[in-house]
C-alpha atoms as a PDB file:
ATOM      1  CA  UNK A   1     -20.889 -25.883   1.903  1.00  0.00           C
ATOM      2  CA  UNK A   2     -21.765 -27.076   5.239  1.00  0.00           C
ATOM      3  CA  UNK A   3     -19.530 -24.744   7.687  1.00  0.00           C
ATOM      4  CA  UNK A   4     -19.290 -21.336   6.339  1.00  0.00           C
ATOM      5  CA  UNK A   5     -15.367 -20.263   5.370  1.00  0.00           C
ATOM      6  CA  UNK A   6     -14.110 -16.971   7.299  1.00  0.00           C
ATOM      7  CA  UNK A   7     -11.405 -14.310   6.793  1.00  0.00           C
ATOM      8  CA  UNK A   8      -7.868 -15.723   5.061  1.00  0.00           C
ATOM      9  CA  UNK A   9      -9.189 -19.532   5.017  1.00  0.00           C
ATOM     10  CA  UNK A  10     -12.772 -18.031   2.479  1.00  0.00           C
ATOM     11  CA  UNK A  11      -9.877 -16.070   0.435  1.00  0.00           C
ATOM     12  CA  UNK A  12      -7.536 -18.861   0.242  1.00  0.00           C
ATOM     13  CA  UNK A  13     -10.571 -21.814  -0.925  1.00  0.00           C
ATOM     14  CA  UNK A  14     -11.835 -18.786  -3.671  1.00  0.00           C
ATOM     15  CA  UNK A  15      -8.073 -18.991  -4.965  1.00  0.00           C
ATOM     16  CA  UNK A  16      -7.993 -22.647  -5.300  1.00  0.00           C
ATOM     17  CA  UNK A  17     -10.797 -22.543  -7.433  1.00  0.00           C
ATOM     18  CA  UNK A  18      -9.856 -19.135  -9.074  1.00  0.00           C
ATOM     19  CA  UNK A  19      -6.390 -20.298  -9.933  1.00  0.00           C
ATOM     20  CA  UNK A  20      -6.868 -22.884 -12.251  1.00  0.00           C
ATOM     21  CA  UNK A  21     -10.384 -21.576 -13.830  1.00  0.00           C
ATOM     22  CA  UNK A  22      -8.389 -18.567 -14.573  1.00  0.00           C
ATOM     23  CA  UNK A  23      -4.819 -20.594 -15.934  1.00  0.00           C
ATOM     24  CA  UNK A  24      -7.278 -22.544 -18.637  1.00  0.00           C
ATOM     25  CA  UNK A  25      -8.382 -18.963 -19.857  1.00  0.00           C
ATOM     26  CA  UNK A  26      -4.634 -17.941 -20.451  1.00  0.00           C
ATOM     27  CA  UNK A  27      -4.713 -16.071 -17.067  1.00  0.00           C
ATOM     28  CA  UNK A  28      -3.083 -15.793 -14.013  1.00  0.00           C
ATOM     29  CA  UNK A  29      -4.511 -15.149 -10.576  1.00  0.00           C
ATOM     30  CA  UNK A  30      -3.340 -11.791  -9.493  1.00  0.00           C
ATOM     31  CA  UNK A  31      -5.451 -11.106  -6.192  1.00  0.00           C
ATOM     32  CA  UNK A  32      -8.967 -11.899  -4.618  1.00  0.00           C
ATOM     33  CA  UNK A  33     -10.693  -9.419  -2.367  1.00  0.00           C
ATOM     34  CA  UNK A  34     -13.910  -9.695  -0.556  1.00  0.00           C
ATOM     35  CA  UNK A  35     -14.729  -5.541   0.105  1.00  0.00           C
ATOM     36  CA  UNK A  36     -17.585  -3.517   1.292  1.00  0.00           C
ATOM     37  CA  UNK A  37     -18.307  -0.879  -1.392  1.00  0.00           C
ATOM     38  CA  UNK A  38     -21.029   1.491  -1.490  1.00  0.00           C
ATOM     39  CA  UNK A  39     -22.870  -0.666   1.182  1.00  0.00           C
ATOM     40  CA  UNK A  40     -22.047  -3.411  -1.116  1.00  0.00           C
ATOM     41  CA  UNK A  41     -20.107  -6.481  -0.889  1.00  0.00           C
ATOM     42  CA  UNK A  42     -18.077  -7.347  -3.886  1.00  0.00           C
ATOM     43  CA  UNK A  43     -15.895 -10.030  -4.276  1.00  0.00           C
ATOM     44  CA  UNK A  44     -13.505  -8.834  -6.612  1.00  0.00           C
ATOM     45  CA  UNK A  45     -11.032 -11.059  -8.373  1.00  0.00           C
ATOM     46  CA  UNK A  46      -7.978  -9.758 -10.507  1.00  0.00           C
ATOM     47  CA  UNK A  47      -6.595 -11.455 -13.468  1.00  0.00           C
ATOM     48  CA  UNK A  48      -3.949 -10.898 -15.674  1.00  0.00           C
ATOM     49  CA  UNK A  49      -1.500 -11.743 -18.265  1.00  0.00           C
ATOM     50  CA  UNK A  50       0.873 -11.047 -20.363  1.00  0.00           C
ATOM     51  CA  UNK A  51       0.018  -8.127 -22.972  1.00  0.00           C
ATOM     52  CA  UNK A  52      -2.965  -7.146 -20.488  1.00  0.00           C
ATOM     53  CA  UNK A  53      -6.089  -8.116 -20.008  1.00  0.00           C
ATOM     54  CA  UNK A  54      -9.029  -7.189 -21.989  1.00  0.00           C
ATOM     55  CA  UNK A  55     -12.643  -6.930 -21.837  1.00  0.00           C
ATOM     56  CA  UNK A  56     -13.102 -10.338 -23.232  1.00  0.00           C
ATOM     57  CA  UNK A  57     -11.220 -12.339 -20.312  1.00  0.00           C
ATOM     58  CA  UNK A  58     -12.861 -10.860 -17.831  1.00  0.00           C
ATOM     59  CA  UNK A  59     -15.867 -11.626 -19.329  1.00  0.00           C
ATOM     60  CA  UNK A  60     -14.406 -15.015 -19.945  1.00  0.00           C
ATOM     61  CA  UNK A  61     -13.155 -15.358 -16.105  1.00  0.00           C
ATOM     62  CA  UNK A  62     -16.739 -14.261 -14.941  1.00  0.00           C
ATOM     63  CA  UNK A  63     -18.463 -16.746 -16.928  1.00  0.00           C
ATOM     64  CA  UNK A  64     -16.360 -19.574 -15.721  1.00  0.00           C
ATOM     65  CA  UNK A  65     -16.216 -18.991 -12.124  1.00  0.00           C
ATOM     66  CA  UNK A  66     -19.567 -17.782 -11.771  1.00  0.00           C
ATOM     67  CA  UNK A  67     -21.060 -21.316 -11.679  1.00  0.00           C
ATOM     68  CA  UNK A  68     -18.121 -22.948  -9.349  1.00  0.00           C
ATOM     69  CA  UNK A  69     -18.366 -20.073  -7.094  1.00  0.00           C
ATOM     70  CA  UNK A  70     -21.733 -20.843  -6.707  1.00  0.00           C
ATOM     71  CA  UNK A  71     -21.473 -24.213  -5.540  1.00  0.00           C
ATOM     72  CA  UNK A  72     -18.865 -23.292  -3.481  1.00  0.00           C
ATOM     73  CA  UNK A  73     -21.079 -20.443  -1.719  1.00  0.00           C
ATOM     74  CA  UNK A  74     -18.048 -18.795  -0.002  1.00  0.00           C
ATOM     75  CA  UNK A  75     -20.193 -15.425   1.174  1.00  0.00           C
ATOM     76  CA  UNK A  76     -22.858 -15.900   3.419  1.00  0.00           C
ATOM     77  CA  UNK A  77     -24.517 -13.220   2.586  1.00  0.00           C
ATOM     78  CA  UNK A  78     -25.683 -11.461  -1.046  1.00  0.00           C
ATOM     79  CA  UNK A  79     -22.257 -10.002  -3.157  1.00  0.00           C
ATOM     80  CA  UNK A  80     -21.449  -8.977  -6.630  1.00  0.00           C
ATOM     81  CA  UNK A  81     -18.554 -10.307  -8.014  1.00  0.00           C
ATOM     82  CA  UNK A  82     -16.167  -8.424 -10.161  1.00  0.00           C
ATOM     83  CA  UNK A  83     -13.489  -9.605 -12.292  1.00  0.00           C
ATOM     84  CA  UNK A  84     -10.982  -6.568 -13.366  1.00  0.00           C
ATOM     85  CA  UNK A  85      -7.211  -6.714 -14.516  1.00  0.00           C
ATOM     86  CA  UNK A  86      -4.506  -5.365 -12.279  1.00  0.00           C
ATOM     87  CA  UNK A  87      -4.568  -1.723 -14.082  1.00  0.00           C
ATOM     88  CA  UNK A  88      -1.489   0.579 -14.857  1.00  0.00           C
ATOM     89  CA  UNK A  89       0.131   1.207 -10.760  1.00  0.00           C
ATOM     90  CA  UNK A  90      -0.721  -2.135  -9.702  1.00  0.00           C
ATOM     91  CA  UNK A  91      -0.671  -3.627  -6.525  1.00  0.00           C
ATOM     92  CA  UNK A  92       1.942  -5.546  -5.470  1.00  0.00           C
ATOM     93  CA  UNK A  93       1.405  -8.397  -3.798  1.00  0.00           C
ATOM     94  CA  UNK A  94       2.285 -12.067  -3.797  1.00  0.00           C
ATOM     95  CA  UNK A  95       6.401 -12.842  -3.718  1.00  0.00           C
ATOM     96  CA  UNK A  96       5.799 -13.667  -7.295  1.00  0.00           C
ATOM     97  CA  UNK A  97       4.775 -10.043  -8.371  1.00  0.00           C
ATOM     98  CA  UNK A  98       7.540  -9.093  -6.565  1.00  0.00           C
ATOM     99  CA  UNK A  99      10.011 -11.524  -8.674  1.00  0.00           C
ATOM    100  CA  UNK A 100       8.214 -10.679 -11.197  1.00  0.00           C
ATOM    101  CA  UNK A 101       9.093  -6.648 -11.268  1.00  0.00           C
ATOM    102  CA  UNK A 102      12.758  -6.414  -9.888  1.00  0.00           C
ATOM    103  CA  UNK A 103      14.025  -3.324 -11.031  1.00  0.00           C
ATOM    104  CA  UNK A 104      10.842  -1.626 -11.545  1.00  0.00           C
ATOM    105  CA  UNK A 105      10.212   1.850 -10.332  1.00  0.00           C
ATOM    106  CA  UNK A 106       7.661   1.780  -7.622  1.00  0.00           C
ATOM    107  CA  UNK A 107       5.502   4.090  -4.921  1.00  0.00           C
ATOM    108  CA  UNK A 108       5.393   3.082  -1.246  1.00  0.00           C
ATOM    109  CA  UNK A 109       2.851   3.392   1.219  1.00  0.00           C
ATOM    110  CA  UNK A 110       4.115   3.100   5.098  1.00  0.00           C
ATOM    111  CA  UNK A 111       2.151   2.188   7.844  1.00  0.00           C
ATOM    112  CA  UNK A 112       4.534   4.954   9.641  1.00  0.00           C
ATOM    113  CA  UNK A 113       6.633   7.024   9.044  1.00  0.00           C
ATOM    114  CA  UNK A 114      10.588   6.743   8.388  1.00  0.00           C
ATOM    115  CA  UNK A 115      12.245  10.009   8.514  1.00  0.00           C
ATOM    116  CA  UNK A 116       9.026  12.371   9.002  1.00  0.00           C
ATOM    117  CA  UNK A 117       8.428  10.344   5.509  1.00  0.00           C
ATOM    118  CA  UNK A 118       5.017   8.232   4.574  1.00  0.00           C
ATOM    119  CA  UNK A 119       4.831   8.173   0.991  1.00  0.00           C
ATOM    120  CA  UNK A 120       8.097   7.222  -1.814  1.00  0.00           C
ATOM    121  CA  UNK A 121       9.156   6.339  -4.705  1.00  0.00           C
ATOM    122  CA  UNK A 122      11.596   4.146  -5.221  1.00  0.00           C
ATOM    123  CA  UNK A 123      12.997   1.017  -7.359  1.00  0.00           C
ATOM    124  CA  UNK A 124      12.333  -2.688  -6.079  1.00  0.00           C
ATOM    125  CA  UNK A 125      15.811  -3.800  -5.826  1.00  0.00           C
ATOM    126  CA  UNK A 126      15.405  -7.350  -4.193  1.00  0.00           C
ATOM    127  CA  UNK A 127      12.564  -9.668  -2.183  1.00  0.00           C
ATOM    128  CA  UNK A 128      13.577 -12.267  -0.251  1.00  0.00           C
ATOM    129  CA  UNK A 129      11.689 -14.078   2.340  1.00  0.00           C
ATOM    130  CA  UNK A 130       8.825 -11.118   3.127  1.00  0.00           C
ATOM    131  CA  UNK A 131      11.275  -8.963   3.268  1.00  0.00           C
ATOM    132  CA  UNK A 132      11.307  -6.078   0.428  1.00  0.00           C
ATOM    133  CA  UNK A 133      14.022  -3.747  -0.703  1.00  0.00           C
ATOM    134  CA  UNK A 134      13.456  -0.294  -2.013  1.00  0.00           C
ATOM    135  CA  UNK A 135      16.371   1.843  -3.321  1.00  0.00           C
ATOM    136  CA  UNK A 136      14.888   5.858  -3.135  1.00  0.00           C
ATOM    137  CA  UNK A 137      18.495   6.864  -4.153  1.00  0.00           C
ATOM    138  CA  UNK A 138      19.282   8.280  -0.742  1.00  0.00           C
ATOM    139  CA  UNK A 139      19.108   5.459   0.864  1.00  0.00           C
ATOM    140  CA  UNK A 140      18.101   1.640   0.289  1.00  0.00           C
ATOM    141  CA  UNK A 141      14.967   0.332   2.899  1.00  0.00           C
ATOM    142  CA  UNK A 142      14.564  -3.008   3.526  1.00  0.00           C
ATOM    143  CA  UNK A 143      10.515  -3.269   4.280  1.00  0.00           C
ATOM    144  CA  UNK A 144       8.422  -6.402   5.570  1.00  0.00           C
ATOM    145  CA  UNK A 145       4.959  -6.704   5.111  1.00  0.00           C
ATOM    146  CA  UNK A 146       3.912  -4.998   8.494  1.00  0.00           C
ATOM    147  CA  UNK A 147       6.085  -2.076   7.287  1.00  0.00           C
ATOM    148  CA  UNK A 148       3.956  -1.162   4.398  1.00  0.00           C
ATOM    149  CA  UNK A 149      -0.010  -0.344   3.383  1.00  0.00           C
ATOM    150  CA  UNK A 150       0.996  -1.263  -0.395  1.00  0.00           C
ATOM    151  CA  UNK A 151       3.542  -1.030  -2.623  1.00  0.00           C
ATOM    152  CA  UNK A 152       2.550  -0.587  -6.326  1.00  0.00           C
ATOM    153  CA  UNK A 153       4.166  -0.260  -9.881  1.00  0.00           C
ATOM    154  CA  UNK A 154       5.342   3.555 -10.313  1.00  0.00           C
ATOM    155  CA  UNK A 155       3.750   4.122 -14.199  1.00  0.00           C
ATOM    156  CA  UNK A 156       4.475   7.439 -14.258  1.00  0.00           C
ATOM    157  CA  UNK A 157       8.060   7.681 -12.302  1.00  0.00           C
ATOM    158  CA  UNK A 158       8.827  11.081 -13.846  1.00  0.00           C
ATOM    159  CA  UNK A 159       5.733  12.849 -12.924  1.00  0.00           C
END
């Protein structure tokens, strides 16, 4: 690659290639991250499907990509790459996660506070355009993406 790829634009060409490695697996592309870890850079890509993802498709995933990737040579400098599923509490993140788990119980992360309030639960009621709604049962929030650090699956509403 001629001109190095920075920020979103590096994360958005590793998903082009990501995506449709990881559809002929069975997959779908949940996320890719480039992080510092440990003094480490990883370049982490999430995968999953329906039923959950096992050992064997990451394995399968890794092998696939690994050779595209590096052609591609996204990261300037030396990474590891990982290639995990989602996990129980995931992330949500794309508007098609959020389609995807309407009426799910979730956990909410603000950026600051509402009501002397960082941290809920809640259920995903509705996303439209950015924009997501939480019912907590006192009250329904409508949230855009600026509003929030994360919002993931609640697994374990009742604890």
């Amino acid at each position: 690659m001629a001109e190095k790829l920075k920020g979103q634009a590096r994360i958005e060409a590793i998903k082009n290639l990501a995506a449709p490695i990881a559809e002929s697996l069975g997959l779908m592309l949940w996320d890719v991250r480039i992080v510092n870890e440990g003094g480490r850079r990883i370049l982490r890509i999430t995968v999953d499907k329906d039923g959950g993802v096992d050992m064997d498709d990451c394995v399968n995933m890794h092998h696939a990509i690994d050779a595209p990737l590096d052609e591609l040579d996204p990261i300037e400098e030396s990474y590891n790459l990982q290639i995990s599923s989602p996990g129980l509490e995931r992330e949500l993140i794309r508007p098609e996660h959020f389609m995807k788990f309407l009426g799910s119980d979730v956990k909410v992360k603000l950026r600051a506070a509402i009501d002397g309030v960082k941290e809920f639960s809640g259920v995903l009621k509705d996303y439209n355009d950015g924009v997501a709604t939480i019912e907590t049962g006192e009250k329904e929030l409508h949230l855009e993406s600026k509003d929030y650090a994360w919002i993931k699956l609640d697994d374990f509403p009742d604890f």
